[in-house]
C-alpha atoms as a PDB file:
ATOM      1  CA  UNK A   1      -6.848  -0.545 -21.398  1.00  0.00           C
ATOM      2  CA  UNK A   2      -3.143  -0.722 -20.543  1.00  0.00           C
ATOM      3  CA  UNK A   3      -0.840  -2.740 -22.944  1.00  0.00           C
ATOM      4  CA  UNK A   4       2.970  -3.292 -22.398  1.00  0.00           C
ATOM      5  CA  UNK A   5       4.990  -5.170 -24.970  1.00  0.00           C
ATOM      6  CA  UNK A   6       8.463  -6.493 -24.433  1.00  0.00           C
ATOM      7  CA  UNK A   7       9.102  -2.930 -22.174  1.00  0.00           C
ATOM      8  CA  UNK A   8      12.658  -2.557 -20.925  1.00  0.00           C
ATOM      9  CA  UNK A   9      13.512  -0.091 -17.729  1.00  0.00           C
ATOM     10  CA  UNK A  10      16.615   0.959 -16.406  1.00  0.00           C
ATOM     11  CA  UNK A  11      17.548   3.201 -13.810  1.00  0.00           C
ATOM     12  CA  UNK A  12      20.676   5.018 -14.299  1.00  0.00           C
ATOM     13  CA  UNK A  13      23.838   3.535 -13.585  1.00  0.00           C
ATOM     14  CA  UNK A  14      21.757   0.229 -12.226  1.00  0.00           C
ATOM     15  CA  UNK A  15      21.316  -2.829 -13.666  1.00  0.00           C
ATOM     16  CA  UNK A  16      18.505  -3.198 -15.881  1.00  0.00           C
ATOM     17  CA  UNK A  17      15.078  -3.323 -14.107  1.00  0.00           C
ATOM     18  CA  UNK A  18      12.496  -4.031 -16.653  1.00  0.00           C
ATOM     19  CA  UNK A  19      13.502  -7.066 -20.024  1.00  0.00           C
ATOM     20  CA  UNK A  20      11.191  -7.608 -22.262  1.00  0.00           C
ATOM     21  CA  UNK A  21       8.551  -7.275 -19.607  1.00  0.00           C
ATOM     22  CA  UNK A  22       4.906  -7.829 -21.477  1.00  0.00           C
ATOM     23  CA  UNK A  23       1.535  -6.958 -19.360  1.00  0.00           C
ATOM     24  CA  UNK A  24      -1.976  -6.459 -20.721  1.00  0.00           C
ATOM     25  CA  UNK A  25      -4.895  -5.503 -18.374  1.00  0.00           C
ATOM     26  CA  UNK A  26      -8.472  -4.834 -19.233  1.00  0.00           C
ATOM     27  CA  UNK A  27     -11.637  -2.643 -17.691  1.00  0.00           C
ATOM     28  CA  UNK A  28     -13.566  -3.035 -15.220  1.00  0.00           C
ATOM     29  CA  UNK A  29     -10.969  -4.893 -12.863  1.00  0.00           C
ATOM     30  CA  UNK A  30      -9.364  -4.454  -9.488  1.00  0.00           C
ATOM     31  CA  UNK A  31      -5.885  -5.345 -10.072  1.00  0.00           C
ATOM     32  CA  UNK A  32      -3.672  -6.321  -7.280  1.00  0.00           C
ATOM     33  CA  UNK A  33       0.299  -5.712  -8.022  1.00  0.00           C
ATOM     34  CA  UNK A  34       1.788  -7.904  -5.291  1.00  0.00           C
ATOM     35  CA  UNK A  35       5.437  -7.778  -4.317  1.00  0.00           C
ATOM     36  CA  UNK A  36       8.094  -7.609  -1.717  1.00  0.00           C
ATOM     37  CA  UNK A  37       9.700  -3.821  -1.294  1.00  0.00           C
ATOM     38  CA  UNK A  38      12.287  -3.189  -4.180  1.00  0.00           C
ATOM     39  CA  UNK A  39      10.182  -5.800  -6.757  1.00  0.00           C
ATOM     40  CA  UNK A  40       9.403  -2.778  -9.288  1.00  0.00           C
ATOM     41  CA  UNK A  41       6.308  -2.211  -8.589  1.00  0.00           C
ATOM     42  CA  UNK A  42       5.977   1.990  -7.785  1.00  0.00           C
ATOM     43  CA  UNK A  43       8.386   1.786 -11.405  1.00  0.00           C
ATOM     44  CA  UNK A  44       5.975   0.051 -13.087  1.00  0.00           C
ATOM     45  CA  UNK A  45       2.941   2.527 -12.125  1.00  0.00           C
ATOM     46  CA  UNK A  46       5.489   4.992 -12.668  1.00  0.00           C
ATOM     47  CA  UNK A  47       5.395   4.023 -16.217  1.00  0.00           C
ATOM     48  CA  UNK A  48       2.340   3.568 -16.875  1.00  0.00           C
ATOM     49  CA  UNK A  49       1.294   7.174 -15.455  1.00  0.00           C
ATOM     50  CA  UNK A  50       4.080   8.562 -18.007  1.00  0.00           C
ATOM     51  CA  UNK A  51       6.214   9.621 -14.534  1.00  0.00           C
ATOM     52  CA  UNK A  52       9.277   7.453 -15.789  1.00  0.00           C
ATOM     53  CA  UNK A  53       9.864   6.454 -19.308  1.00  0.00           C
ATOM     54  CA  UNK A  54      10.695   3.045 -20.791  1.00  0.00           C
ATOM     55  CA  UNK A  55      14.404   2.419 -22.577  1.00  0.00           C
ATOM     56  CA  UNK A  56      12.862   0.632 -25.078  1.00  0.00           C
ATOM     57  CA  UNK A  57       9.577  -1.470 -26.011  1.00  0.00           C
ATOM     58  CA  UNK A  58       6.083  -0.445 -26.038  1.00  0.00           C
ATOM     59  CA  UNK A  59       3.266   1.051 -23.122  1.00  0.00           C
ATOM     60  CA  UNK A  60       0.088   2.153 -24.198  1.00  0.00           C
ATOM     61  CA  UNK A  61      -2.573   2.684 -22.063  1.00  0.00           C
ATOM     62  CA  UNK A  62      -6.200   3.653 -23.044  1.00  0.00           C
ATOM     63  CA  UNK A  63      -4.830   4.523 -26.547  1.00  0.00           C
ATOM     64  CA  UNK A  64      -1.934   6.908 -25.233  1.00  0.00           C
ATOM     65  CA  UNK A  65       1.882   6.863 -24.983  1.00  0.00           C
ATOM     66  CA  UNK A  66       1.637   7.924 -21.518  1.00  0.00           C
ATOM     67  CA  UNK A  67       5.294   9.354 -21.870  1.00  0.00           C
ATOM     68  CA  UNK A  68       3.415  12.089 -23.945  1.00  0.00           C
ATOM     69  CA  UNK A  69       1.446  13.489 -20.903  1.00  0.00           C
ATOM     70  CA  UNK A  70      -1.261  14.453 -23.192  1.00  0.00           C
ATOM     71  CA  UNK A  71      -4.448  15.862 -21.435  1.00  0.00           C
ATOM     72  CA  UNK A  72      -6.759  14.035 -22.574  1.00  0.00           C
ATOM     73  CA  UNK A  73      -4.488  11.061 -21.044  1.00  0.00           C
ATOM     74  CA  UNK A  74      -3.935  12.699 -17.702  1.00  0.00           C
ATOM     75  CA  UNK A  75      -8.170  13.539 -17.368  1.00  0.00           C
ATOM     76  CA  UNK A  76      -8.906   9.634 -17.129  1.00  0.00           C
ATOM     77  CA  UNK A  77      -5.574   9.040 -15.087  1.00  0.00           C
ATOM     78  CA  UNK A  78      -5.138   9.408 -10.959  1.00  0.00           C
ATOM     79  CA  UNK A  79      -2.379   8.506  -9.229  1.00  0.00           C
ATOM     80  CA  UNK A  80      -2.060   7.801  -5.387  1.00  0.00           C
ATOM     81  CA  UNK A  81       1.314   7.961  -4.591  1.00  0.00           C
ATOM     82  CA  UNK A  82       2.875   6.232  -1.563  1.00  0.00           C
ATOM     83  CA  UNK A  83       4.970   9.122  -0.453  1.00  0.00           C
ATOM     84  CA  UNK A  84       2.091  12.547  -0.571  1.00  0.00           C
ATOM     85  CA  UNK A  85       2.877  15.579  -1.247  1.00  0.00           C
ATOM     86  CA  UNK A  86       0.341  18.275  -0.235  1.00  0.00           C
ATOM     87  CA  UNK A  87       0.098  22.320  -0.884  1.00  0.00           C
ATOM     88  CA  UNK A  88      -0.641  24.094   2.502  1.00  0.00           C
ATOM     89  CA  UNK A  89      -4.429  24.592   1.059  1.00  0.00           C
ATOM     90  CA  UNK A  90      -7.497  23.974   3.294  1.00  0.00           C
ATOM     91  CA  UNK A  91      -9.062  20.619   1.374  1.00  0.00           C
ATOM     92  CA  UNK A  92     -12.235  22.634  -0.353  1.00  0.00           C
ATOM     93  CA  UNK A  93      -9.668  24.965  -1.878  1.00  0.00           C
ATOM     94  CA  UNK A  94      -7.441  22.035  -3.114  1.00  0.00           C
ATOM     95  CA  UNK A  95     -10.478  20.269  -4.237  1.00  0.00           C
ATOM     96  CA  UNK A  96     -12.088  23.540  -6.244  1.00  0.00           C
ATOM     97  CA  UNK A  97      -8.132  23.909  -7.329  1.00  0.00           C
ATOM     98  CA  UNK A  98      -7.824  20.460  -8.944  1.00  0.00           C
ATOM     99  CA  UNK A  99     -10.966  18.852  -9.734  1.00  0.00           C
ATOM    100  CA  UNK A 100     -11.763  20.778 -12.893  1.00  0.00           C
ATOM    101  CA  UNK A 101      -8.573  18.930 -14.904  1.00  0.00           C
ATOM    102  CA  UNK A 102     -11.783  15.925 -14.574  1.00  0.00           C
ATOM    103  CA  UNK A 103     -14.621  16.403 -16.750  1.00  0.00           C
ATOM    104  CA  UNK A 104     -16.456  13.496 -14.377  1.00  0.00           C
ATOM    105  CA  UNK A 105     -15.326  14.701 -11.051  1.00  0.00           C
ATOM    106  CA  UNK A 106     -18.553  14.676  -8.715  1.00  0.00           C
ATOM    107  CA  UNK A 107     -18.724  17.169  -5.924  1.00  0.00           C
ATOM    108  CA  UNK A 108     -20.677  14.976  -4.448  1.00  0.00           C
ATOM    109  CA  UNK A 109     -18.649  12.061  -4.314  1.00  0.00           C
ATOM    110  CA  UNK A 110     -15.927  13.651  -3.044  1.00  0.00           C
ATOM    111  CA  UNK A 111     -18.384  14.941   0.098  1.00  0.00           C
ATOM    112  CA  UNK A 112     -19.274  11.610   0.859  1.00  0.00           C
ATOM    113  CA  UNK A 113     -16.239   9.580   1.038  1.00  0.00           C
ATOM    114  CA  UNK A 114     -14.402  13.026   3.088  1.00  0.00           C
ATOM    115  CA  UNK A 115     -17.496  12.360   5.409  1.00  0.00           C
ATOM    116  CA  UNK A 116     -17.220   8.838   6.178  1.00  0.00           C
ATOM    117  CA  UNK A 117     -13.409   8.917   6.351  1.00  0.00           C
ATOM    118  CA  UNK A 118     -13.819  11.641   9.199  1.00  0.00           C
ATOM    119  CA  UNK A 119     -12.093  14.373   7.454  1.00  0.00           C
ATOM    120  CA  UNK A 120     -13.469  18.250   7.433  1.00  0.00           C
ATOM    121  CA  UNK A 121     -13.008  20.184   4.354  1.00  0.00           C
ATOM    122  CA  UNK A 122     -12.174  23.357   5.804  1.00  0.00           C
ATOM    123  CA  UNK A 123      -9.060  21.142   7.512  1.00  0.00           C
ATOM    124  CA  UNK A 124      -5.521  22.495   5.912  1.00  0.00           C
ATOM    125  CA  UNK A 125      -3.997  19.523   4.026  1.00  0.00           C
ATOM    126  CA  UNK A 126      -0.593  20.183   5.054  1.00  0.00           C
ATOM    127  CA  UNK A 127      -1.159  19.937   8.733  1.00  0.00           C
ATOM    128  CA  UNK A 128      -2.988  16.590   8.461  1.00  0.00           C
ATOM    129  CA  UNK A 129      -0.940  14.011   9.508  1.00  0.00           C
ATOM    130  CA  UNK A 130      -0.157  10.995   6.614  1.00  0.00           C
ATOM    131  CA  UNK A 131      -3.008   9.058   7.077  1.00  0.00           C
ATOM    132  CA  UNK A 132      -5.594  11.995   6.977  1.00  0.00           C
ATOM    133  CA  UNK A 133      -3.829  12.806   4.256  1.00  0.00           C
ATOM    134  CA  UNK A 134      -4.276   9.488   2.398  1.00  0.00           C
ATOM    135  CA  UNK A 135      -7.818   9.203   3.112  1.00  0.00           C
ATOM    136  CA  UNK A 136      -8.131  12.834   1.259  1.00  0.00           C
ATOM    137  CA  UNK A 137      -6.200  11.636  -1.782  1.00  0.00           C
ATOM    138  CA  UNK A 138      -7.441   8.472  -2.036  1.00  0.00           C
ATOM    139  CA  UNK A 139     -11.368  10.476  -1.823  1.00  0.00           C
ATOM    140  CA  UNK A 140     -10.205  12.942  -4.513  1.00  0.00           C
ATOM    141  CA  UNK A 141      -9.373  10.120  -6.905  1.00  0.00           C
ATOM    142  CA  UNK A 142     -12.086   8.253  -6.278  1.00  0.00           C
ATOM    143  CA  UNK A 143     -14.703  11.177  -6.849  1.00  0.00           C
ATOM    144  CA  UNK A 144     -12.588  12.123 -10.211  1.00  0.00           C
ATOM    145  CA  UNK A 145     -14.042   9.146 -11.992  1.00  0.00           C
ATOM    146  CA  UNK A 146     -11.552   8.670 -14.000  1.00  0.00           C
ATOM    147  CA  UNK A 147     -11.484   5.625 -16.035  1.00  0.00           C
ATOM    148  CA  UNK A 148      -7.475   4.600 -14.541  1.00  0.00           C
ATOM    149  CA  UNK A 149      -7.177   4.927 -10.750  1.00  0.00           C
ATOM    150  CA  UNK A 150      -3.470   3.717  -9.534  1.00  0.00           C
ATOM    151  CA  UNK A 151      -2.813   3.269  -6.318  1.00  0.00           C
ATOM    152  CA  UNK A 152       0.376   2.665  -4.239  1.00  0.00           C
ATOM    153  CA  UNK A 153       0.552   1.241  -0.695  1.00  0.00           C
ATOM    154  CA  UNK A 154      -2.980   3.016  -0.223  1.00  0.00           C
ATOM    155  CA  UNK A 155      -3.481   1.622   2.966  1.00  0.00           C
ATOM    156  CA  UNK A 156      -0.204   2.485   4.657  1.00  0.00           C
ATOM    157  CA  UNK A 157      -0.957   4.949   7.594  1.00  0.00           C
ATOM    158  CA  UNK A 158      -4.791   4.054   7.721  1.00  0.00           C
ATOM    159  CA  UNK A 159      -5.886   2.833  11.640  1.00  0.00           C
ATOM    160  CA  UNK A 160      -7.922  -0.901  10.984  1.00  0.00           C
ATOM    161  CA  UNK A 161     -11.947   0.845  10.993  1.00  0.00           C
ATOM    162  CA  UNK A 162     -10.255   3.107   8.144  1.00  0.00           C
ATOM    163  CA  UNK A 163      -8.886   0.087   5.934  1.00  0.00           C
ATOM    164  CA  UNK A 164     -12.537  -1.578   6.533  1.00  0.00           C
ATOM    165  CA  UNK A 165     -13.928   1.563   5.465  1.00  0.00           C
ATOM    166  CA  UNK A 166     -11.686   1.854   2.285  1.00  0.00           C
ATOM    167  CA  UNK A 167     -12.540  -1.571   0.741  1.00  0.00           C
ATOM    168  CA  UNK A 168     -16.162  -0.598   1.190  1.00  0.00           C
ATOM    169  CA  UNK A 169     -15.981   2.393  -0.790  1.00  0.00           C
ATOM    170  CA  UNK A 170     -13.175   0.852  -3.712  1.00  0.00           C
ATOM    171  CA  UNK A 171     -16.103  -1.871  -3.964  1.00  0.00           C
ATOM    172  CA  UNK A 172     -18.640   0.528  -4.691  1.00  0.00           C
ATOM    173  CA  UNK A 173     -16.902   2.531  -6.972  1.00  0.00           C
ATOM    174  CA  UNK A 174     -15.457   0.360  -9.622  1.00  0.00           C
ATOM    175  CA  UNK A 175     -17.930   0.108 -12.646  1.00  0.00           C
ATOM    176  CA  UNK A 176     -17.351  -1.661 -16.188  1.00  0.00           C
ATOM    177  CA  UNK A 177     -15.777   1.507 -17.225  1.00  0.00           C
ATOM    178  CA  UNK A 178     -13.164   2.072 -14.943  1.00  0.00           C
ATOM    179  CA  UNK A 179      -9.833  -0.045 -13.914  1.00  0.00           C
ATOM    180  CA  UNK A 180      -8.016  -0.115 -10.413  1.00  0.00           C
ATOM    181  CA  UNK A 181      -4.846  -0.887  -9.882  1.00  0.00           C
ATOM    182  CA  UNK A 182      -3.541  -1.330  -5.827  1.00  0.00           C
ATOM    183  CA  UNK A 183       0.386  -2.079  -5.255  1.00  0.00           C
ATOM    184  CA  UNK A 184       1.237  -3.103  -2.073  1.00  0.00           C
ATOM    185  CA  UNK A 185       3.238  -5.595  -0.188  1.00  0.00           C
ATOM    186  CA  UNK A 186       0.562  -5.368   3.110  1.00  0.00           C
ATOM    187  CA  UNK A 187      -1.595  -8.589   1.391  1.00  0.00           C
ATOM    188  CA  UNK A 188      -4.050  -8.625   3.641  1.00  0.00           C
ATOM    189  CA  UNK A 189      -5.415  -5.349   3.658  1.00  0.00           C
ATOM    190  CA  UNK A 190      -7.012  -6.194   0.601  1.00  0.00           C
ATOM    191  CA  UNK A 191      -7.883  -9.479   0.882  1.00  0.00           C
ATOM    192  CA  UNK A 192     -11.152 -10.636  -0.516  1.00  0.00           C
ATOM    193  CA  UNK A 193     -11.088  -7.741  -3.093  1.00  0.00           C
ATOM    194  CA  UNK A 194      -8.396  -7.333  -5.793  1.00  0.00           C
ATOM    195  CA  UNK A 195      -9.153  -9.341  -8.829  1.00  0.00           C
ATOM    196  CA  UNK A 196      -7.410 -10.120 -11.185  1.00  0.00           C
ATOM    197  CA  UNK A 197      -3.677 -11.124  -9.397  1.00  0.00           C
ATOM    198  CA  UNK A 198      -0.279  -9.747 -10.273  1.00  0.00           C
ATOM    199  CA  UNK A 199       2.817 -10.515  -8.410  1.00  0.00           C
ATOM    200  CA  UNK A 200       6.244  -9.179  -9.739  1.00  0.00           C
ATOM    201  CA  UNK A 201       9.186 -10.537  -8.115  1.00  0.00           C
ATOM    202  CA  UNK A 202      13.178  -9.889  -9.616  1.00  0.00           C
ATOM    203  CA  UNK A 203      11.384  -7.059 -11.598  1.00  0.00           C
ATOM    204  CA  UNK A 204       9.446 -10.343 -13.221  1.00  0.00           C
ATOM    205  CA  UNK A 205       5.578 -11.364 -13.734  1.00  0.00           C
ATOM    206  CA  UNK A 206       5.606 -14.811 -11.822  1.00  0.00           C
ATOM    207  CA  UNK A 207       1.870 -15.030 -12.077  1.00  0.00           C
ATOM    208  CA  UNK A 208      -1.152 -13.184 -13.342  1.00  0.00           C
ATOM    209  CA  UNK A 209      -3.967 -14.850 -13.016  1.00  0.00           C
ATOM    210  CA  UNK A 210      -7.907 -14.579 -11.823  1.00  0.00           C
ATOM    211  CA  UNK A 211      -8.925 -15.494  -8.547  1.00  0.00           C
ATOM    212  CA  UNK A 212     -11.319 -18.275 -10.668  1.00  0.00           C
ATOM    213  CA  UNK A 213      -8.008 -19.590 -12.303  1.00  0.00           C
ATOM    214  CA  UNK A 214      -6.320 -19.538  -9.079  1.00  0.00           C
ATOM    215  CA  UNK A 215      -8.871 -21.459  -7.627  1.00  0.00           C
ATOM    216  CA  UNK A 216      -8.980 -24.295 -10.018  1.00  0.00           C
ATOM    217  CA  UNK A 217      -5.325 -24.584  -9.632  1.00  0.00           C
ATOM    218  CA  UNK A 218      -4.447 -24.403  -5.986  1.00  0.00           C
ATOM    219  CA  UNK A 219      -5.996 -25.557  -2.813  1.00  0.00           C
ATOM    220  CA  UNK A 220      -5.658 -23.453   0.578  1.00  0.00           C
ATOM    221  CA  UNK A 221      -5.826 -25.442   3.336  1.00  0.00           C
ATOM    222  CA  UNK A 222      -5.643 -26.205   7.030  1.00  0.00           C
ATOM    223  CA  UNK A 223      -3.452 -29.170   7.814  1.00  0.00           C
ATOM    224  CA  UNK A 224      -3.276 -30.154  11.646  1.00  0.00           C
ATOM    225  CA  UNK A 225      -0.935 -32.819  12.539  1.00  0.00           C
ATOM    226  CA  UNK A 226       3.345 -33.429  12.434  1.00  0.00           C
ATOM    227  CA  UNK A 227       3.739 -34.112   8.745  1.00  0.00           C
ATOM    228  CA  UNK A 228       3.631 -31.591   5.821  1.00  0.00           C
ATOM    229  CA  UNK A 229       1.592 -32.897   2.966  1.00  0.00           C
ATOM    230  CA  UNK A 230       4.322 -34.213   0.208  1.00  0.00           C
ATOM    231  CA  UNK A 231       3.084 -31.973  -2.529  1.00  0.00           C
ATOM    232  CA  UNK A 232       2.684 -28.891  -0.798  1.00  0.00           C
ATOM    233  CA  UNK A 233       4.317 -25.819  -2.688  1.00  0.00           C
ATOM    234  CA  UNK A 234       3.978 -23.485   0.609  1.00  0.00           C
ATOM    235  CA  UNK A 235       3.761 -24.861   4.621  1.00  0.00           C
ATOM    236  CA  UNK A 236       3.761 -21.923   7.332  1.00  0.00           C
ATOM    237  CA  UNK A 237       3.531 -23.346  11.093  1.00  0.00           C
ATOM    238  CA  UNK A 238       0.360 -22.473  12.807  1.00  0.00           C
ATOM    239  CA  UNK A 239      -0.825 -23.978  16.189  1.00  0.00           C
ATOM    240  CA  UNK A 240      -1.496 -26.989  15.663  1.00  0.00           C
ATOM    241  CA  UNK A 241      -0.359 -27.861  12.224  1.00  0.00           C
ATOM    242  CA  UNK A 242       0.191 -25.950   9.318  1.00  0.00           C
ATOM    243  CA  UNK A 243      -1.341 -23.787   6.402  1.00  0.00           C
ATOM    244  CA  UNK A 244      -0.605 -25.419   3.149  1.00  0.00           C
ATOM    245  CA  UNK A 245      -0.864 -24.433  -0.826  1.00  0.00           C
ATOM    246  CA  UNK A 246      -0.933 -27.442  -2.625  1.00  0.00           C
ATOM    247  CA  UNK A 247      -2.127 -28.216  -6.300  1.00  0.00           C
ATOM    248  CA  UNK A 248      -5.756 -28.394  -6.420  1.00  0.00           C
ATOM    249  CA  UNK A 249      -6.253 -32.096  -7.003  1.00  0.00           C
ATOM    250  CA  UNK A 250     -10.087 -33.020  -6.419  1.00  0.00           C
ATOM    251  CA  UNK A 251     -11.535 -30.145  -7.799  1.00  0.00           C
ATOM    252  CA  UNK A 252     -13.038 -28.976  -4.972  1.00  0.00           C
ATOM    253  CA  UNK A 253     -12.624 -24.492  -4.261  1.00  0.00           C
ATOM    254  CA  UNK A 254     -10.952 -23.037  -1.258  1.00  0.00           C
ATOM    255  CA  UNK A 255     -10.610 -19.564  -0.452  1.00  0.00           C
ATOM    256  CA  UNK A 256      -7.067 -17.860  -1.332  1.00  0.00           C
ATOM    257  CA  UNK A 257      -4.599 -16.916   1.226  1.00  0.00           C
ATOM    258  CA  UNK A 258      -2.861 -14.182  -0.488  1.00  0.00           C
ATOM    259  CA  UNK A 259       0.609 -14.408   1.559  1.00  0.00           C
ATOM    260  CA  UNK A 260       0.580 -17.872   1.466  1.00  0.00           C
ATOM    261  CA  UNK A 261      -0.334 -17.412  -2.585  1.00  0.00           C
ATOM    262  CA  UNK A 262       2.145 -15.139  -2.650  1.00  0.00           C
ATOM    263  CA  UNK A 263       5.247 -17.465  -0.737  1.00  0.00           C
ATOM    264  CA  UNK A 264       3.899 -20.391  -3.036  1.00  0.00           C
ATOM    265  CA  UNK A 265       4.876 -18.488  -6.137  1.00  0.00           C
ATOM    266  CA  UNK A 266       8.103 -17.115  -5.400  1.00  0.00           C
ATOM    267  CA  UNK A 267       9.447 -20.319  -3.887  1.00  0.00           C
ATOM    268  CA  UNK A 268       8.340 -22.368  -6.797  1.00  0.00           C
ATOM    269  CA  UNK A 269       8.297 -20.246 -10.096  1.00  0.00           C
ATOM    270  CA  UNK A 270       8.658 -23.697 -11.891  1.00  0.00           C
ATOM    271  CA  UNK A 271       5.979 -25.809 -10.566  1.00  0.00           C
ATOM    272  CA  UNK A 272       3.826 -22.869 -10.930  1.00  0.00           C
ATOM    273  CA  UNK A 273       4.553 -22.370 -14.980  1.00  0.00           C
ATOM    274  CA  UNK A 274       3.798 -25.952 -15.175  1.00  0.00           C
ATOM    275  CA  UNK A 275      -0.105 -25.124 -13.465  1.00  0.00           C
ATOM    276  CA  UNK A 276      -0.748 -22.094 -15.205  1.00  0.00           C
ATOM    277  CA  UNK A 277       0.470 -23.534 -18.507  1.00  0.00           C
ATOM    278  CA  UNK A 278       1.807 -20.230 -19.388  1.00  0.00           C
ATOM    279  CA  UNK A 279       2.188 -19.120 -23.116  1.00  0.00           C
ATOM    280  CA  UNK A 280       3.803 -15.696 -22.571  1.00  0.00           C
ATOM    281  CA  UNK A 281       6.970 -16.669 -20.462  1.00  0.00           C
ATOM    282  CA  UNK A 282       7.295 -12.982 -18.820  1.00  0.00           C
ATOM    283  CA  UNK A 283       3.872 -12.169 -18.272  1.00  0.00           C
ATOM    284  CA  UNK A 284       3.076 -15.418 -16.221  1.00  0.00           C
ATOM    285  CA  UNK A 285       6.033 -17.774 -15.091  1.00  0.00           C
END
């Protein structure tokens, strides 16, 4: 589905971004790109929706140099951008505007998930305030059914019933055929459903794993008392004690904490290499 091969980025006049960066994902997976603000990760969508183009290396995603913008490409390929960007069209009219550049885009679809976000089509996009707005976009790319569905800080400007409401619907619309890719840095909004786990930090992969690999590797745990457990790899206070990552050593599954995942990579890429047993150094570190 989406193959990058020692990729290099740089924004002019900046230090490079991107080094040899390599990155393969496959179909019918909800990717989560974790990382702090400034970590590449709107570049790296960027890229692979042909927006920005790389200084050097290879991206090719569903058997397209995105950088060509070739239709074909763009029909399978939605992006929800953080920042939106909307004509001052009533939604129908945007929707009958757009939705023919997708061969698969159901009318019906697009109905459904306007109807349980609370939106009315005859609203005028422009005078919807950012989260209406979002919930719109995010319906539109949904109901396009396009087999590559990006999206970046999705859940930014969406009240709490309307982030419930939008890991319902993501969960129900993935298929074998289609891949999902949510950025964000706001972890918990979607906990319990991204699968397989990226986090980029200093424009690097640290880790890329599968919840089932992350599993066998690390332990999540409560740990009430004083002392901090002398292999832990991540300790945050918490009444009473502390939440811990520490290697899994008994075999035994615990659910993942994806900010305390997340602190346990960055603050020990080493010890986490050595887990993993990574092969390609800047895909997994």
């Amino acid at each position: 589905m989406i193959n990058l091969n020692q990729l290099s980025f740089t924004y002019r006049k900046r230090k490079p971004l991107f080094t040899d960066l390599n990155l393969n994902m496959e179909q019918g997976n909800i990717y989560g790109l974790l990382g702090k603000n400034g970590a590449g990760k709107s570049t790296l969508l960027k890229i692979i929706a042909g927006l920005l183009h790389p200084k050097s290396g290879e991206c090719e995603v569903m058997g397209h140099i995105p950088a060509n913008r070739h239709p074909q490409f763009l029909s399978e390929l939605y992006f929800v951008t953080e920042e939106l960007h909307v004509p001052p069209l009533k939604i129908r009219q945007y929707k009958d505007l757009y939705a023919p550049f997708y061969a698969n885009f159901s009318d019906e679809q697009f109905s459904s998930y306007i109807q349980q976000f609370d939106i009315d089509e005859n609203w005028v996009m422009s005078k919807l305030s950012h989260g209406q707005k979002k919930k719109v976009i995010l319906s539109f790319g949904l109901a396009s059914n396009c087999k590559l569905l990006m999206m970046d800080e999705p859940t930014n400007g969406l009240d709490i019933p309307s982030k419930g409401l939008f890991r319902q619907i993501i969960a129900s619309a993935i298929t074998d055929e289609r891949t999902f890719i949510i950025s964000t840095h706001q972890v918990r909004d979607i906990a319990n459903m991204i699968d397989p786990i990226i986090i980029l930090e200093d424009s690097k992969i640290l880790l890329k794993e599968t919840l089932e690999s992350i599993t066998q590797k690390l332990s999540f745990n409560m740990h009430f008392g004083t002392e901090i457990p002398a292999n832990a790899l991540y300790h945050e206070r918490i009444p009473g004690g502390y939440q811990v990552v520490t290697p899994n050593t008994n075999g035994e599954e615990t659910e993942v904490e994806l900010e305390s995942l997340f602190n346990a990579v960055v603050a020990n890429k080493a010890k986490i290499q050595e887990l993993f047993a990574t092969v390609n150094h800047n895909e997994t570190v």
